[in-house]
C-alpha atoms as a PDB file:
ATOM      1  CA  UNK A   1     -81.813  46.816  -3.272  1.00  0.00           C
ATOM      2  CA  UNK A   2     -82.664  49.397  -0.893  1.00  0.00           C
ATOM      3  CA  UNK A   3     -80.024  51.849   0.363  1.00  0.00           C
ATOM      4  CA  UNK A   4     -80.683  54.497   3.117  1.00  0.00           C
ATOM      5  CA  UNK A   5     -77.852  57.359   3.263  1.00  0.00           C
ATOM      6  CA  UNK A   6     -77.706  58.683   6.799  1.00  0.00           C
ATOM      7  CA  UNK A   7     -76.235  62.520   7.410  1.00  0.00           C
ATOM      8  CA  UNK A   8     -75.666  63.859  11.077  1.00  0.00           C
ATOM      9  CA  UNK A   9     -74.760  67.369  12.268  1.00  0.00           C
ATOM     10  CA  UNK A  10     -73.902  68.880  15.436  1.00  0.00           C
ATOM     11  CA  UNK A  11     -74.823  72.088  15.803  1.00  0.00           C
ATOM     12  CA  UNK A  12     -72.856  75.012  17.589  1.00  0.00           C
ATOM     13  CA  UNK A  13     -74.601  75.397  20.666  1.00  0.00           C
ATOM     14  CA  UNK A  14     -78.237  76.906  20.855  1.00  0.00           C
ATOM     15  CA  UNK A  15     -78.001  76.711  16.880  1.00  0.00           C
ATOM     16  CA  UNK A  16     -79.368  73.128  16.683  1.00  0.00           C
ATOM     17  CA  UNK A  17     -83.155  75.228  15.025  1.00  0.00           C
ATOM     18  CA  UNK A  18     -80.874  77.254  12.727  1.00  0.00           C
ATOM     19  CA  UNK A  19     -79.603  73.636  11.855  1.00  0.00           C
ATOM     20  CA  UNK A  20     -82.721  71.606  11.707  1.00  0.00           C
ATOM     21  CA  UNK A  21     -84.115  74.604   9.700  1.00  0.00           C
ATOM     22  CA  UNK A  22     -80.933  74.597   7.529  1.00  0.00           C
ATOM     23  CA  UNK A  23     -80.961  70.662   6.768  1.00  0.00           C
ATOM     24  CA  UNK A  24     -85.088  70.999   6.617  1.00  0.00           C
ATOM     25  CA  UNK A  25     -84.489  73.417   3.055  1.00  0.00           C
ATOM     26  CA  UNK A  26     -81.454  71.428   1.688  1.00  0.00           C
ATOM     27  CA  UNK A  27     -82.491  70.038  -1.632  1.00  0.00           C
ATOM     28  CA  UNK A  28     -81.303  66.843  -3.451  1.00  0.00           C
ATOM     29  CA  UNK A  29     -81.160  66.947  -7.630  1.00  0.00           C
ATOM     30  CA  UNK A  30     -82.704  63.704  -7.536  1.00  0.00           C
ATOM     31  CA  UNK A  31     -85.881  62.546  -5.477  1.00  0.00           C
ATOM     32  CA  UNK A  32     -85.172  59.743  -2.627  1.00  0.00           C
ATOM     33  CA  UNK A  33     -87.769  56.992  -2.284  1.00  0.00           C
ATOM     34  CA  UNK A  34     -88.518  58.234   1.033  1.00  0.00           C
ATOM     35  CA  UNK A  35     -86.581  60.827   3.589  1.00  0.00           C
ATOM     36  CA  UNK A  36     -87.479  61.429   7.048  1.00  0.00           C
ATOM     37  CA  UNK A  37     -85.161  64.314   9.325  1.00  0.00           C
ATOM     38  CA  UNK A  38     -85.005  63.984  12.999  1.00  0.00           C
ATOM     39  CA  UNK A  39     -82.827  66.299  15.995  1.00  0.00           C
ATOM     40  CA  UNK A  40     -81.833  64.733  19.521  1.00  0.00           C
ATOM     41  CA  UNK A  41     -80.352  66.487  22.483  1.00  0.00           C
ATOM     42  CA  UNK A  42     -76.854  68.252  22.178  1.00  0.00           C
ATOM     43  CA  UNK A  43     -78.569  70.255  18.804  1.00  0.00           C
ATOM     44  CA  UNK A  44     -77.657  66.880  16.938  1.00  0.00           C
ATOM     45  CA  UNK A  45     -80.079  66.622  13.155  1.00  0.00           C
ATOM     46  CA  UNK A  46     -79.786  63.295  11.506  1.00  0.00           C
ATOM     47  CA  UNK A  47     -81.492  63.534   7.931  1.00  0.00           C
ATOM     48  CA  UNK A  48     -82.236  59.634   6.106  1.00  0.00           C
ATOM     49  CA  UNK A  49     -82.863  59.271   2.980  1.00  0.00           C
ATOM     50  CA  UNK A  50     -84.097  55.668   0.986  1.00  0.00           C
ATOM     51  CA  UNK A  51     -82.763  54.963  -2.459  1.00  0.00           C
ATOM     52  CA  UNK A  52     -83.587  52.099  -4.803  1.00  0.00           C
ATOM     53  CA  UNK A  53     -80.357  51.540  -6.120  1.00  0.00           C
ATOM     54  CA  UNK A  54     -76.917  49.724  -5.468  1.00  0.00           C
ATOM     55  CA  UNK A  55     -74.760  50.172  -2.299  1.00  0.00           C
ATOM     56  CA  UNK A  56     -71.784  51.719  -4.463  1.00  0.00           C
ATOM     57  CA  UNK A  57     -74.241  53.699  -6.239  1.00  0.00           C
ATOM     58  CA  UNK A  58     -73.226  57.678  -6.911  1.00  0.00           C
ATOM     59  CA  UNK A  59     -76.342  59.391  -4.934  1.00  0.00           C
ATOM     60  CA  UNK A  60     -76.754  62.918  -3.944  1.00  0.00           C
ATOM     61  CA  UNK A  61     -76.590  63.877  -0.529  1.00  0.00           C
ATOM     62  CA  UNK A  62     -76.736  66.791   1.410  1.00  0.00           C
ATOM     63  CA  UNK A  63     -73.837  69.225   1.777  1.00  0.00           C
ATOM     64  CA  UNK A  64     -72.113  70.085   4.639  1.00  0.00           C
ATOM     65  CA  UNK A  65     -73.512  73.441   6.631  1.00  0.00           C
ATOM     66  CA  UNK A  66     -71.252  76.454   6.881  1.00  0.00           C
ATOM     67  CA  UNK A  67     -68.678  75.740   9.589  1.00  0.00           C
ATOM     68  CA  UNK A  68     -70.057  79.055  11.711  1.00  0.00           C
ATOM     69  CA  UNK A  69     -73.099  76.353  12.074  1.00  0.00           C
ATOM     70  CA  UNK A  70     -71.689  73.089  13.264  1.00  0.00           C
ATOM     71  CA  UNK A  71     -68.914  72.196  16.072  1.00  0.00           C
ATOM     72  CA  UNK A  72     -67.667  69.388  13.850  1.00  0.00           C
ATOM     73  CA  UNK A  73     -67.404  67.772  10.545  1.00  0.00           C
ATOM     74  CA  UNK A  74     -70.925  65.681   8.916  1.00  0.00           C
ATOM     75  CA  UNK A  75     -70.832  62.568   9.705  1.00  0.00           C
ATOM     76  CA  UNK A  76     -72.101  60.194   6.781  1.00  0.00           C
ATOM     77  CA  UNK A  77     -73.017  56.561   6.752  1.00  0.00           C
ATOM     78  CA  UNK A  78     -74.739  54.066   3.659  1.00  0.00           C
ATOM     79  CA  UNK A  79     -76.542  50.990   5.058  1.00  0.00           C
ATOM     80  CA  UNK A  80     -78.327  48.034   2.878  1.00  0.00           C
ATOM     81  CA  UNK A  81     -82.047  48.088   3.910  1.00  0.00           C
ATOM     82  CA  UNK A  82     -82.539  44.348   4.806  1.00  0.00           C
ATOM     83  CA  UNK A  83     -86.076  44.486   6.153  1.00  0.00           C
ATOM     84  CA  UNK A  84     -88.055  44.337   9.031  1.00  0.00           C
ATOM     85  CA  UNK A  85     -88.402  42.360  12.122  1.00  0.00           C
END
C-alpha cells in the first residue's frame, strides 16, 4: 500500500520564504518514496511525502517550525494512495 503524509503551515505574515525555506531543509531519518513541497497564497507550504508501507504505520514526518514562524499549529493528514483516474 501506498501512503502519502501531508504537512501544512501557515506562515506569520511576509514569512511564508522563511517557511518554504525552513520546510525545504527539514530532513526525514528515513527516505520517502517520493516528496514533492508546494506554497499557496496566505504564506501557506504544504510538504507530501509517499511511503510504501501500512496506513497505521510509525513514519517520520516533519516537525513543527518554531512558533515565532507560523500563526497556527501544523496541520497533518495520512491518506491511502488508491490510484489514478
Amino acid at each position: 500500500m501506498t501512503l502519502a503524509l501531508m504537512w501544512e503551515a501557515r506562515a506569520v505574515p511576509g514569512r511564508g520564504e522563511d517557511l518554504l525555506t525552513w520546510a525545504r531543509a527539514q530532513g526525514l531519518p528515513a527516505e520517502p518514496l517520493r516528496r514533492e513541497t508546494f506554497r499557496a497564497p496566505g504564506d501557506r507550504v504544504l510538504v507530501i511525502t509517499w511511503w510504501d508501507a501500512p496506513y497505521d504505520a510509525k513514519l517520520p514526518e516533519l516537525p513543527d517550525p518554531d512558533g515565532e514562524l507560523v500563526t497556527r499549529a501544523v496541520h497533518r493528514w495520512r491518506f491511502e494512495v488508491v490510484g489514478e483516474e
